[in-house]
Protein backbone atom coordinates (compact mmCIF):
# COMPACT_ATOMS: atom_id res chain seq x y z
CA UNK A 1 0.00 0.00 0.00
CA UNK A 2 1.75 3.20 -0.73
CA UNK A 3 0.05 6.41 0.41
CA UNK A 4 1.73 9.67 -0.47
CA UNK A 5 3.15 11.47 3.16
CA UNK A 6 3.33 14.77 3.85
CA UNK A 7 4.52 15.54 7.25
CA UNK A 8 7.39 16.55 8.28
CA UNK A 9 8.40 13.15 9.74
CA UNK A 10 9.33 10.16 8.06
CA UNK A 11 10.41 7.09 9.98
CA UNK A 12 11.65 4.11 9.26
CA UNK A 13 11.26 1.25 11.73
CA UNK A 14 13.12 -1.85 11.58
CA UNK A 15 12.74 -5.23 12.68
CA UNK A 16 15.98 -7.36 12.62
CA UNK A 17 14.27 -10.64 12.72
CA UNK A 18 12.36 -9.57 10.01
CA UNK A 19 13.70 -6.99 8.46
CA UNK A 20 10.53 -5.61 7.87
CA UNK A 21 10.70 -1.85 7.91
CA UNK A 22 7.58 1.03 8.59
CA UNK A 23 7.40 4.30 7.48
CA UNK A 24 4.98 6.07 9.66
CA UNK A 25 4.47 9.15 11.37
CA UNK A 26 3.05 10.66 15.03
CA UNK A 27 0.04 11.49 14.14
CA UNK A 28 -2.07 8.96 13.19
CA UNK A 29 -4.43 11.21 10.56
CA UNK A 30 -1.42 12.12 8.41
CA UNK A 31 -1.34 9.42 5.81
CA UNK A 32 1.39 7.05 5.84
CA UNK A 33 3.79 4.83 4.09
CA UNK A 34 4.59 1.05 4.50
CA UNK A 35 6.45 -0.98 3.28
CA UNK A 36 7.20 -5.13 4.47
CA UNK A 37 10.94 -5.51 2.74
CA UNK A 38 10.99 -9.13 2.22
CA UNK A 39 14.42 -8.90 -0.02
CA UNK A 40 17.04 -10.48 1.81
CA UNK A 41 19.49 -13.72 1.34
CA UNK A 42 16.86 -16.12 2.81
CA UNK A 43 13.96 -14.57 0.61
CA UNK A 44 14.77 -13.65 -2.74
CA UNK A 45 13.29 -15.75 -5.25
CA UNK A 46 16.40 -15.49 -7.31
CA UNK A 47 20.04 -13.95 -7.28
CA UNK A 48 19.58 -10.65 -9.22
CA UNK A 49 21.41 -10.20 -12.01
CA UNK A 50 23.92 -7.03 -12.70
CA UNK A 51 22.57 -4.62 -14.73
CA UNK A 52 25.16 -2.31 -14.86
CA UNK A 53 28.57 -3.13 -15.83
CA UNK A 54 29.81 -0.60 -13.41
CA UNK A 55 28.74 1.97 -11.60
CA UNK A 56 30.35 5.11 -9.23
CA UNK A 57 28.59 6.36 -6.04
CA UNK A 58 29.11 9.64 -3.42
CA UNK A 59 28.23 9.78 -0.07
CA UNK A 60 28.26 12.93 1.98
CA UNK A 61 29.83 13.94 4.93
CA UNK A 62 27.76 14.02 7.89
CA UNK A 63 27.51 15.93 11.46
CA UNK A 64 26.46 13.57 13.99
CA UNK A 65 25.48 13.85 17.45
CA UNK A 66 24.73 18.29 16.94
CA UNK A 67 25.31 18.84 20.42
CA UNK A 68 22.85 17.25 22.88
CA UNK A 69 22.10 14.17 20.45
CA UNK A 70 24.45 12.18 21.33
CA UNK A 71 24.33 8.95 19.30
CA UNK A 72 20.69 9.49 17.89
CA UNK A 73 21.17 12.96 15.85
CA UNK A 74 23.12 13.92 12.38
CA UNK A 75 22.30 15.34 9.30
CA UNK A 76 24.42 15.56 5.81
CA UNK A 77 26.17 17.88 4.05
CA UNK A 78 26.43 18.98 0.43
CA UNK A 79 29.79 18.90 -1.09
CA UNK A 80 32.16 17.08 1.19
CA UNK A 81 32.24 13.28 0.47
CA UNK A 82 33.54 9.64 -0.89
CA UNK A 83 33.50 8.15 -4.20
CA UNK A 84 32.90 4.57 -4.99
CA UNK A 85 33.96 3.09 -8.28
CA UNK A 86 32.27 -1.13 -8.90
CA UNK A 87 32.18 -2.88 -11.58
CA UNK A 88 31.93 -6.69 -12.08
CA UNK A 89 34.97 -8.32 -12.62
CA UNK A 90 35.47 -12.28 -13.90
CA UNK A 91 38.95 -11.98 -12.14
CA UNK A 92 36.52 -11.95 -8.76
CA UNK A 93 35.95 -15.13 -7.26
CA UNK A 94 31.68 -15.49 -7.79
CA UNK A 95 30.24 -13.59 -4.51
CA UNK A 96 32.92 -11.72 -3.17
CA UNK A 97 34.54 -8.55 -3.48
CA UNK A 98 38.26 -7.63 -4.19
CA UNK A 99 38.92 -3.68 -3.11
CA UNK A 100 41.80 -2.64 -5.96
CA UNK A 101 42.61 0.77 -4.79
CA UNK A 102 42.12 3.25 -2.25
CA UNK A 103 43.35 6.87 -2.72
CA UNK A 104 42.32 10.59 -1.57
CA UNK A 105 42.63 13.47 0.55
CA UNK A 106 45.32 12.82 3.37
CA UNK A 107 48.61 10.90 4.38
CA UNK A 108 46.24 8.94 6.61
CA UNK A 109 44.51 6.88 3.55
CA UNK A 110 47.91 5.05 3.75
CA UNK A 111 46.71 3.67 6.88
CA UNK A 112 43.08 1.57 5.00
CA UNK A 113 43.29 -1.72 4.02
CA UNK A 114 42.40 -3.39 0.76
CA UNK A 115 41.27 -6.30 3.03
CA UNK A 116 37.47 -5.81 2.17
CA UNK A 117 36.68 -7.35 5.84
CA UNK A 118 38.36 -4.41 7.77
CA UNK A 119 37.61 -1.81 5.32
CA UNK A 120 34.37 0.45 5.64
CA UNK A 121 33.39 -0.18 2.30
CA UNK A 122 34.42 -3.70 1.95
CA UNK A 123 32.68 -4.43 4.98
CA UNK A 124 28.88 -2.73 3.68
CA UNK A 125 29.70 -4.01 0.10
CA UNK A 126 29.79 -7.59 1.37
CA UNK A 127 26.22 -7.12 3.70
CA UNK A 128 24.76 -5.69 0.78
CA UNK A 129 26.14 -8.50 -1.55
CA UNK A 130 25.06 -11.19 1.23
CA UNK A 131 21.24 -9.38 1.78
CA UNK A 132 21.08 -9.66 -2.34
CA UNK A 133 21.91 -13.34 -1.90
CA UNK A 134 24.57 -12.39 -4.48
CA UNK A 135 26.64 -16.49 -5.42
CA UNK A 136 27.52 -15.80 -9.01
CA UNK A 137 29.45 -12.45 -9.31
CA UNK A 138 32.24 -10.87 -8.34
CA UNK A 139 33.23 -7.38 -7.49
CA UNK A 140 35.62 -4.98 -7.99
CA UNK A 141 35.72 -1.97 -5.86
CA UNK A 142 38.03 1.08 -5.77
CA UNK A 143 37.81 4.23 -3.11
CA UNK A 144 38.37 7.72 -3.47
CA UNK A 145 37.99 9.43 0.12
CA UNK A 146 37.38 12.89 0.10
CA UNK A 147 37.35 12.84 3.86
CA UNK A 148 40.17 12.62 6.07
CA UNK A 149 40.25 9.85 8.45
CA UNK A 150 39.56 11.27 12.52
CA UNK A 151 38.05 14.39 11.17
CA UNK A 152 34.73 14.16 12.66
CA UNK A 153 32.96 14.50 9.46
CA UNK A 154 31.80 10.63 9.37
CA UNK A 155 34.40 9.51 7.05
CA UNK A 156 33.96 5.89 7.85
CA UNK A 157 30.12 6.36 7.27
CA UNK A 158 30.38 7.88 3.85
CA UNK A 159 32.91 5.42 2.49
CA UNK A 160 30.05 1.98 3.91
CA UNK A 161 27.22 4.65 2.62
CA UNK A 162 28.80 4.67 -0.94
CA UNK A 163 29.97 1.49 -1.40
CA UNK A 164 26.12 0.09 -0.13
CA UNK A 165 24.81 2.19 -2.63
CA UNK A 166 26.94 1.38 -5.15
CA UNK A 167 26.40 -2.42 -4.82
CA UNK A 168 22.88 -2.46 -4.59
CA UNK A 169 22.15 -0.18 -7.85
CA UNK A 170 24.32 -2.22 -9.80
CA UNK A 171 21.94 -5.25 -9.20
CA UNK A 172 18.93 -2.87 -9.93
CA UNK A 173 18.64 -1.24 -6.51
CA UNK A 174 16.87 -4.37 -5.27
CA UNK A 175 17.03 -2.96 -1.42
CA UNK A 176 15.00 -0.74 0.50
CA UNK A 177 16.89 2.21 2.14
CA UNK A 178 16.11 0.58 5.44
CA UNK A 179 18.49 -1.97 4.37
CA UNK A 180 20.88 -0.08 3.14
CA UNK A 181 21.23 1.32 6.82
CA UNK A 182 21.47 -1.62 8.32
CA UNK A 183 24.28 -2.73 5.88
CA UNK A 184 26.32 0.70 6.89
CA UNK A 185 25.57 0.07 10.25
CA UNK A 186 27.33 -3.64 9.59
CA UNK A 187 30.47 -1.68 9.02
CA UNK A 188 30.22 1.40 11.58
CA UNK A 189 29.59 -1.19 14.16
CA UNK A 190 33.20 -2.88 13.19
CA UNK A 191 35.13 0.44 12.80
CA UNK A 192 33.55 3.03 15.81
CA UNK A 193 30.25 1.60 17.07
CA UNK A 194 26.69 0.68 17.00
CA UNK A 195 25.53 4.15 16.07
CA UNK A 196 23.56 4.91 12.72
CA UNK A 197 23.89 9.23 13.35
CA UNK A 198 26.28 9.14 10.74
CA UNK A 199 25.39 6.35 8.22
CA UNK A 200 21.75 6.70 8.16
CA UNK A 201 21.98 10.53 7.17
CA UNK A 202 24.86 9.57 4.46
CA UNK A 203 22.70 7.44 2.87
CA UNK A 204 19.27 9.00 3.26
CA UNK A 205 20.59 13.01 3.49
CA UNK A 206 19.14 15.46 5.15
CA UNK A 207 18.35 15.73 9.11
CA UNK A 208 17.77 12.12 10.76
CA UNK A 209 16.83 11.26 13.99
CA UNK A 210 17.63 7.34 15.19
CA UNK A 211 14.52 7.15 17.41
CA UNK A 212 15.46 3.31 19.01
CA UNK A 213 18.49 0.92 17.82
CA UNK A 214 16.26 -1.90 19.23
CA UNK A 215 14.60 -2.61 16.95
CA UNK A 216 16.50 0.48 14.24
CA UNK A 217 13.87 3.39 13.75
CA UNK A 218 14.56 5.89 12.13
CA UNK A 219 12.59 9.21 11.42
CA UNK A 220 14.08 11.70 8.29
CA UNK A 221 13.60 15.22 9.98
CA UNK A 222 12.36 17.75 7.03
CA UNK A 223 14.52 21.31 7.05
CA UNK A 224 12.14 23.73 5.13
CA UNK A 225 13.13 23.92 1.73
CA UNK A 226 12.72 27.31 1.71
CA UNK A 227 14.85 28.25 4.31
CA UNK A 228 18.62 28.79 3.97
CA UNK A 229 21.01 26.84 6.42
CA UNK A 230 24.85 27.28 6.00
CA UNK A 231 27.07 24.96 7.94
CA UNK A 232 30.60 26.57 8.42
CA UNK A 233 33.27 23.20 9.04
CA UNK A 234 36.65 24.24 10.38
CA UNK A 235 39.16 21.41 10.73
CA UNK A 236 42.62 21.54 12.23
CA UNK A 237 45.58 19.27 11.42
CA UNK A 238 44.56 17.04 14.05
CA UNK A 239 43.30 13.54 13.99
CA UNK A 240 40.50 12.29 17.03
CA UNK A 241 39.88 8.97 16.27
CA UNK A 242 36.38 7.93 17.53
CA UNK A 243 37.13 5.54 19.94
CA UNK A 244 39.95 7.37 21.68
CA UNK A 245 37.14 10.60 21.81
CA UNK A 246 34.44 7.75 23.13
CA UNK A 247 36.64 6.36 25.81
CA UNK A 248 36.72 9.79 27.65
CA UNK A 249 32.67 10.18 28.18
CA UNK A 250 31.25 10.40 31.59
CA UNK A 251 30.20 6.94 33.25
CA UNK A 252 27.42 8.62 35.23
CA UNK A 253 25.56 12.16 34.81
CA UNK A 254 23.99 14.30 37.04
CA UNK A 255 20.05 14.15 36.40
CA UNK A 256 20.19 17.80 35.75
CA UNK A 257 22.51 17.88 33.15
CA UNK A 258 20.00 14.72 31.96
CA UNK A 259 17.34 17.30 32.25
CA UNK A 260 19.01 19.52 30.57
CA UNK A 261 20.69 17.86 27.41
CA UNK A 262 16.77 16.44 26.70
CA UNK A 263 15.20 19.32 26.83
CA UNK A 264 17.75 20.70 24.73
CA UNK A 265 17.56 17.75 21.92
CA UNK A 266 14.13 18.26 21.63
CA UNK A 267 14.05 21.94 20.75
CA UNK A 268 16.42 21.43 18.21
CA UNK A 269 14.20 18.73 16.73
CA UNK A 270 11.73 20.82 16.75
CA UNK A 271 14.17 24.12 15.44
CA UNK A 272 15.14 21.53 12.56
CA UNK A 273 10.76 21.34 11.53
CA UNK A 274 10.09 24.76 11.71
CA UNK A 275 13.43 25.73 10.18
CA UNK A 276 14.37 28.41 12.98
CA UNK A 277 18.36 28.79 12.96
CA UNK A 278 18.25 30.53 15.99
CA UNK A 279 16.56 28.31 18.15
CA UNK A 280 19.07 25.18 15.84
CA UNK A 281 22.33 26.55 16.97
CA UNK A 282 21.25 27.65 20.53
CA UNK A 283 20.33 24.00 20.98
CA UNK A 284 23.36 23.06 19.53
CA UNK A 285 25.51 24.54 21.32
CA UNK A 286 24.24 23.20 24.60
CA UNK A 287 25.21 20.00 25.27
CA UNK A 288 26.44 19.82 29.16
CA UNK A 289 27.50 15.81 29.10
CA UNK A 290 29.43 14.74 26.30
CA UNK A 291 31.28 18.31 24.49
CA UNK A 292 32.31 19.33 27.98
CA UNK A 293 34.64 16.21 27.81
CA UNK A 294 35.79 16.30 24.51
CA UNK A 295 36.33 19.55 23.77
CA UNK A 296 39.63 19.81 26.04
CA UNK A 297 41.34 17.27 24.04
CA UNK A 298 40.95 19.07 20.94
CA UNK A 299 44.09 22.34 21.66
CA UNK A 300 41.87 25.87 21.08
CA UNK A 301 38.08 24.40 21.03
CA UNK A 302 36.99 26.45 23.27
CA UNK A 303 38.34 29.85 21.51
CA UNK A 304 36.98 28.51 18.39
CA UNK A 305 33.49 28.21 19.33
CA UNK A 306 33.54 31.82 21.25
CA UNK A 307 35.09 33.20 18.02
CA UNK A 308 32.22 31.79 15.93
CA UNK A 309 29.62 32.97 18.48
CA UNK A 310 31.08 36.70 18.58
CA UNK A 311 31.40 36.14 14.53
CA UNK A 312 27.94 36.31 14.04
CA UNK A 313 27.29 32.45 14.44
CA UNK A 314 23.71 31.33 15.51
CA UNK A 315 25.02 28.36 17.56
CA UNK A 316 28.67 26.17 17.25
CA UNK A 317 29.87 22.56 18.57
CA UNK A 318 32.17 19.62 18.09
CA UNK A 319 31.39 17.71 14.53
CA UNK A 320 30.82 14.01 15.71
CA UNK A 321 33.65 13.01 17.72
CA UNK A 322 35.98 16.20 16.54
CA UNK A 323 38.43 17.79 16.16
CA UNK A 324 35.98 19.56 13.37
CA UNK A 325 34.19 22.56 14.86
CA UNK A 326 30.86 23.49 13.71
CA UNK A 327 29.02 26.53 13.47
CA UNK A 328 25.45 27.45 11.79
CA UNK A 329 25.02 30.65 9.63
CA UNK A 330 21.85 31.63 7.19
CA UNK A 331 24.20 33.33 4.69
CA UNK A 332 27.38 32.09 2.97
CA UNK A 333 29.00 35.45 2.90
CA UNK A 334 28.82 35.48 6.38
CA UNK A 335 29.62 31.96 7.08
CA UNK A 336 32.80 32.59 5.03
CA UNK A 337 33.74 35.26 7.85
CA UNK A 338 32.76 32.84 11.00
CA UNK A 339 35.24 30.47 9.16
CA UNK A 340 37.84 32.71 9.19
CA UNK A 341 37.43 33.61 12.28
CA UNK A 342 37.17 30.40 13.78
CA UNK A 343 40.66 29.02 11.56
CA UNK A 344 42.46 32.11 13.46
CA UNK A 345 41.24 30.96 16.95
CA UNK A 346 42.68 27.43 16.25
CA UNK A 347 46.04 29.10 15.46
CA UNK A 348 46.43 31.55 18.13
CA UNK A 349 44.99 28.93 20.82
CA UNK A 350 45.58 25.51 19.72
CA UNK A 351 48.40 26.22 17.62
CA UNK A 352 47.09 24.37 14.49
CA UNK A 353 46.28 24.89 11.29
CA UNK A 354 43.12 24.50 10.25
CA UNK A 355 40.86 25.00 6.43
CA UNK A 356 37.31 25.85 6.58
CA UNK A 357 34.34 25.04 4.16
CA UNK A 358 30.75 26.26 4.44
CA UNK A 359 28.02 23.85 2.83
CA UNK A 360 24.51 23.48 2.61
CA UNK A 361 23.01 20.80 3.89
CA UNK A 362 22.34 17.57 1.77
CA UNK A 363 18.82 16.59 0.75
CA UNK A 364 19.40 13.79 -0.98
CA UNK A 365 22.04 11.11 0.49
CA UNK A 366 23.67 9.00 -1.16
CA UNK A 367 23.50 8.46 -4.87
CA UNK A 368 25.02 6.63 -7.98
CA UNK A 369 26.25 9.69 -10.16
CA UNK A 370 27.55 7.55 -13.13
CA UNK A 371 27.00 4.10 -14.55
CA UNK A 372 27.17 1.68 -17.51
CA UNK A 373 25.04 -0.47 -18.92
CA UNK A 374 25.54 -4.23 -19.81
């Protein structure tokens, strides 16, 4: 049944067992959409076949946790990204998947392996290929990462994002997006975690909110298309690998920074709907539990977010796990300005160098932006 939706929020709940996914929404008037995904391994009636000889993917980068949603809030954004090149290759072993070069931004991309099972992409190719109940054809997979590694930016997420993608349009985009996430979130859960703030947004864009992880449910957050929203990303030469950044969060909280951090997450849910910057980077800016911690490991943080602030920023916080610091601005002029501003603080204070980038956000995920037929 398939009834055109047009709220503001789209969900998608997920059922491992089953992998039966929902989309709904809170109101139970506002028509809905639903789907029961019955393509995986077990089910298929028959391996697909390739219809695309190859194909190449993006994937943006993505701001996860925005302050106070920790673990269950991200969003994309435009510009900033991976590429993944497939194709079928008869020098593949039938059903697996041979990664035959990795290159991009960075002296850190050194550190990847080709070994598809430690390998973001590798790792969501091979769930995709498995869900497909792909026996008969092999894969060839190269990476271009247009992230740096420890940035903050969900570099790991865009690389399984792309390469998910990639694998299931080559087979005719067989999969539901729900499926798709729960392929990423086979990799991210290797590499940094059980946490779908980054991967769910890189492969469905936009804002996204990971309402439970058990079962996954997921509701897409709608920004108002016709508002503007300008995200100014400043990174510094310094790597903060996730699980170095996770290991320092607090082991208890008081119940009124609790108090606090919730009602914080849910006025920026709601700032996100009604498409009030203001009230967005307030919120974002918030977060008493986890930033607090973090924030002191990354040299001139601190500076950097008051120089935003006093720049003209609405609101400004750590990017994921850091060291990227970002700020929100309704005008790119403007944003250009905070950026500058906020590069100088990490010089003067942290004594590091640091580029800055302002983007829009990204409506659309992840996509295949070439292919070729059989």
């Amino acid at each position: 049944m398939v009834i055109c939706n047009y709220s503001h929020f789209k969900s998608i709940s997920i059922t491992p067992s089953t992998n039966r996914c929902r989309y709904d929404t809170s109101t139970p008037r506002v028509p809905t959409f639903r789907c029961n995904s019955t393509l995986n391994s077990t089910q298929l009636r028959a391996e697909p076949e390739p219809v695309f000889t190859s194909v190449k993917s993006f994937a943006p980068a993505t701001i996860a946790n925005l302050g106070p949603g920790f673990d269950f809030l991200g969003c994309a954004v435009d510009g900033l990204g991976d590429f993944v090149n497939l194709r079928v290759d008869p020098d593949v072993c039938p059903g697996e998947i041979s990664i035959s070069d990795i290159h991009g931004t960075g002296t850190s991309v050194k550190k990847l392996s080709k070994n598809p099972l430690w390998n973001c992409a590798g790792i969501a190719a091979i769930s995709v290929m498995r869900r497909l109940g792909i026996r008969s054809v092999g894969l060839s997979l190269s990476l271009e990462k247009g992230l740096p590694l420890g940035s903050g930016l969900g570099s790991s997420a865009a690389s399984a994002a792309a390469a998910a993608v990639a694998v299931n349009e080559i087979f005719g985009g067989k999969l539901p997006v729900s499926e798709l996430v729960l392929a990423g979130l086979d990799s991210e859960q290797k590499v940094s975690g059980y946490h779908a703030d980054n991967v769910a947004p890189a492969i469905m864009g936009g804002f996204v909110l990971i309402r439970s992880y058990e079962p996954l449910d997921i509701i897409r957050l709608t920004f108002p298309t016709e508002k503007e929203l300008y995200f100014v990303l400043v990174s510094p030469e310094f790597e903060a690998p996730t699980k170095k950044m996770r290991a320092v969060l607090p082991k208890e909280i008081q119940m009124s920074d609790h108090v606090w951090n919730c009602s914080k997450a849910g006025a920026l849910v709601a700032s996100v709907l009604q498409g009030d910057l203001r009230g967005l980077g307030s919120a974002l800016s918030s977060d008493k539990i986890v930033e607090p911690k973090r924030a002191p490991l990354i040299p001139g943080m601190e500076a950097v977010k008051r120089a935003a602030m006093e720049a003209g920023a609405f609101g400004c916080t750590i990017s994921g796990a850091g060291p990227t610091a970002v700020a929100v601005a309704n005008d790119e002029e403007r944003g250009r300005e905070i950026g500058h501003r906020m590069v100088d603080a990490f010089m003067n204070d942290g004594n590091l160098k640091a580029s800055a980038v302002v983007s829009k956000l990204d409506r659309v995920g992840a996509r295949v932006i070439s292919s070729s037929s059989r």
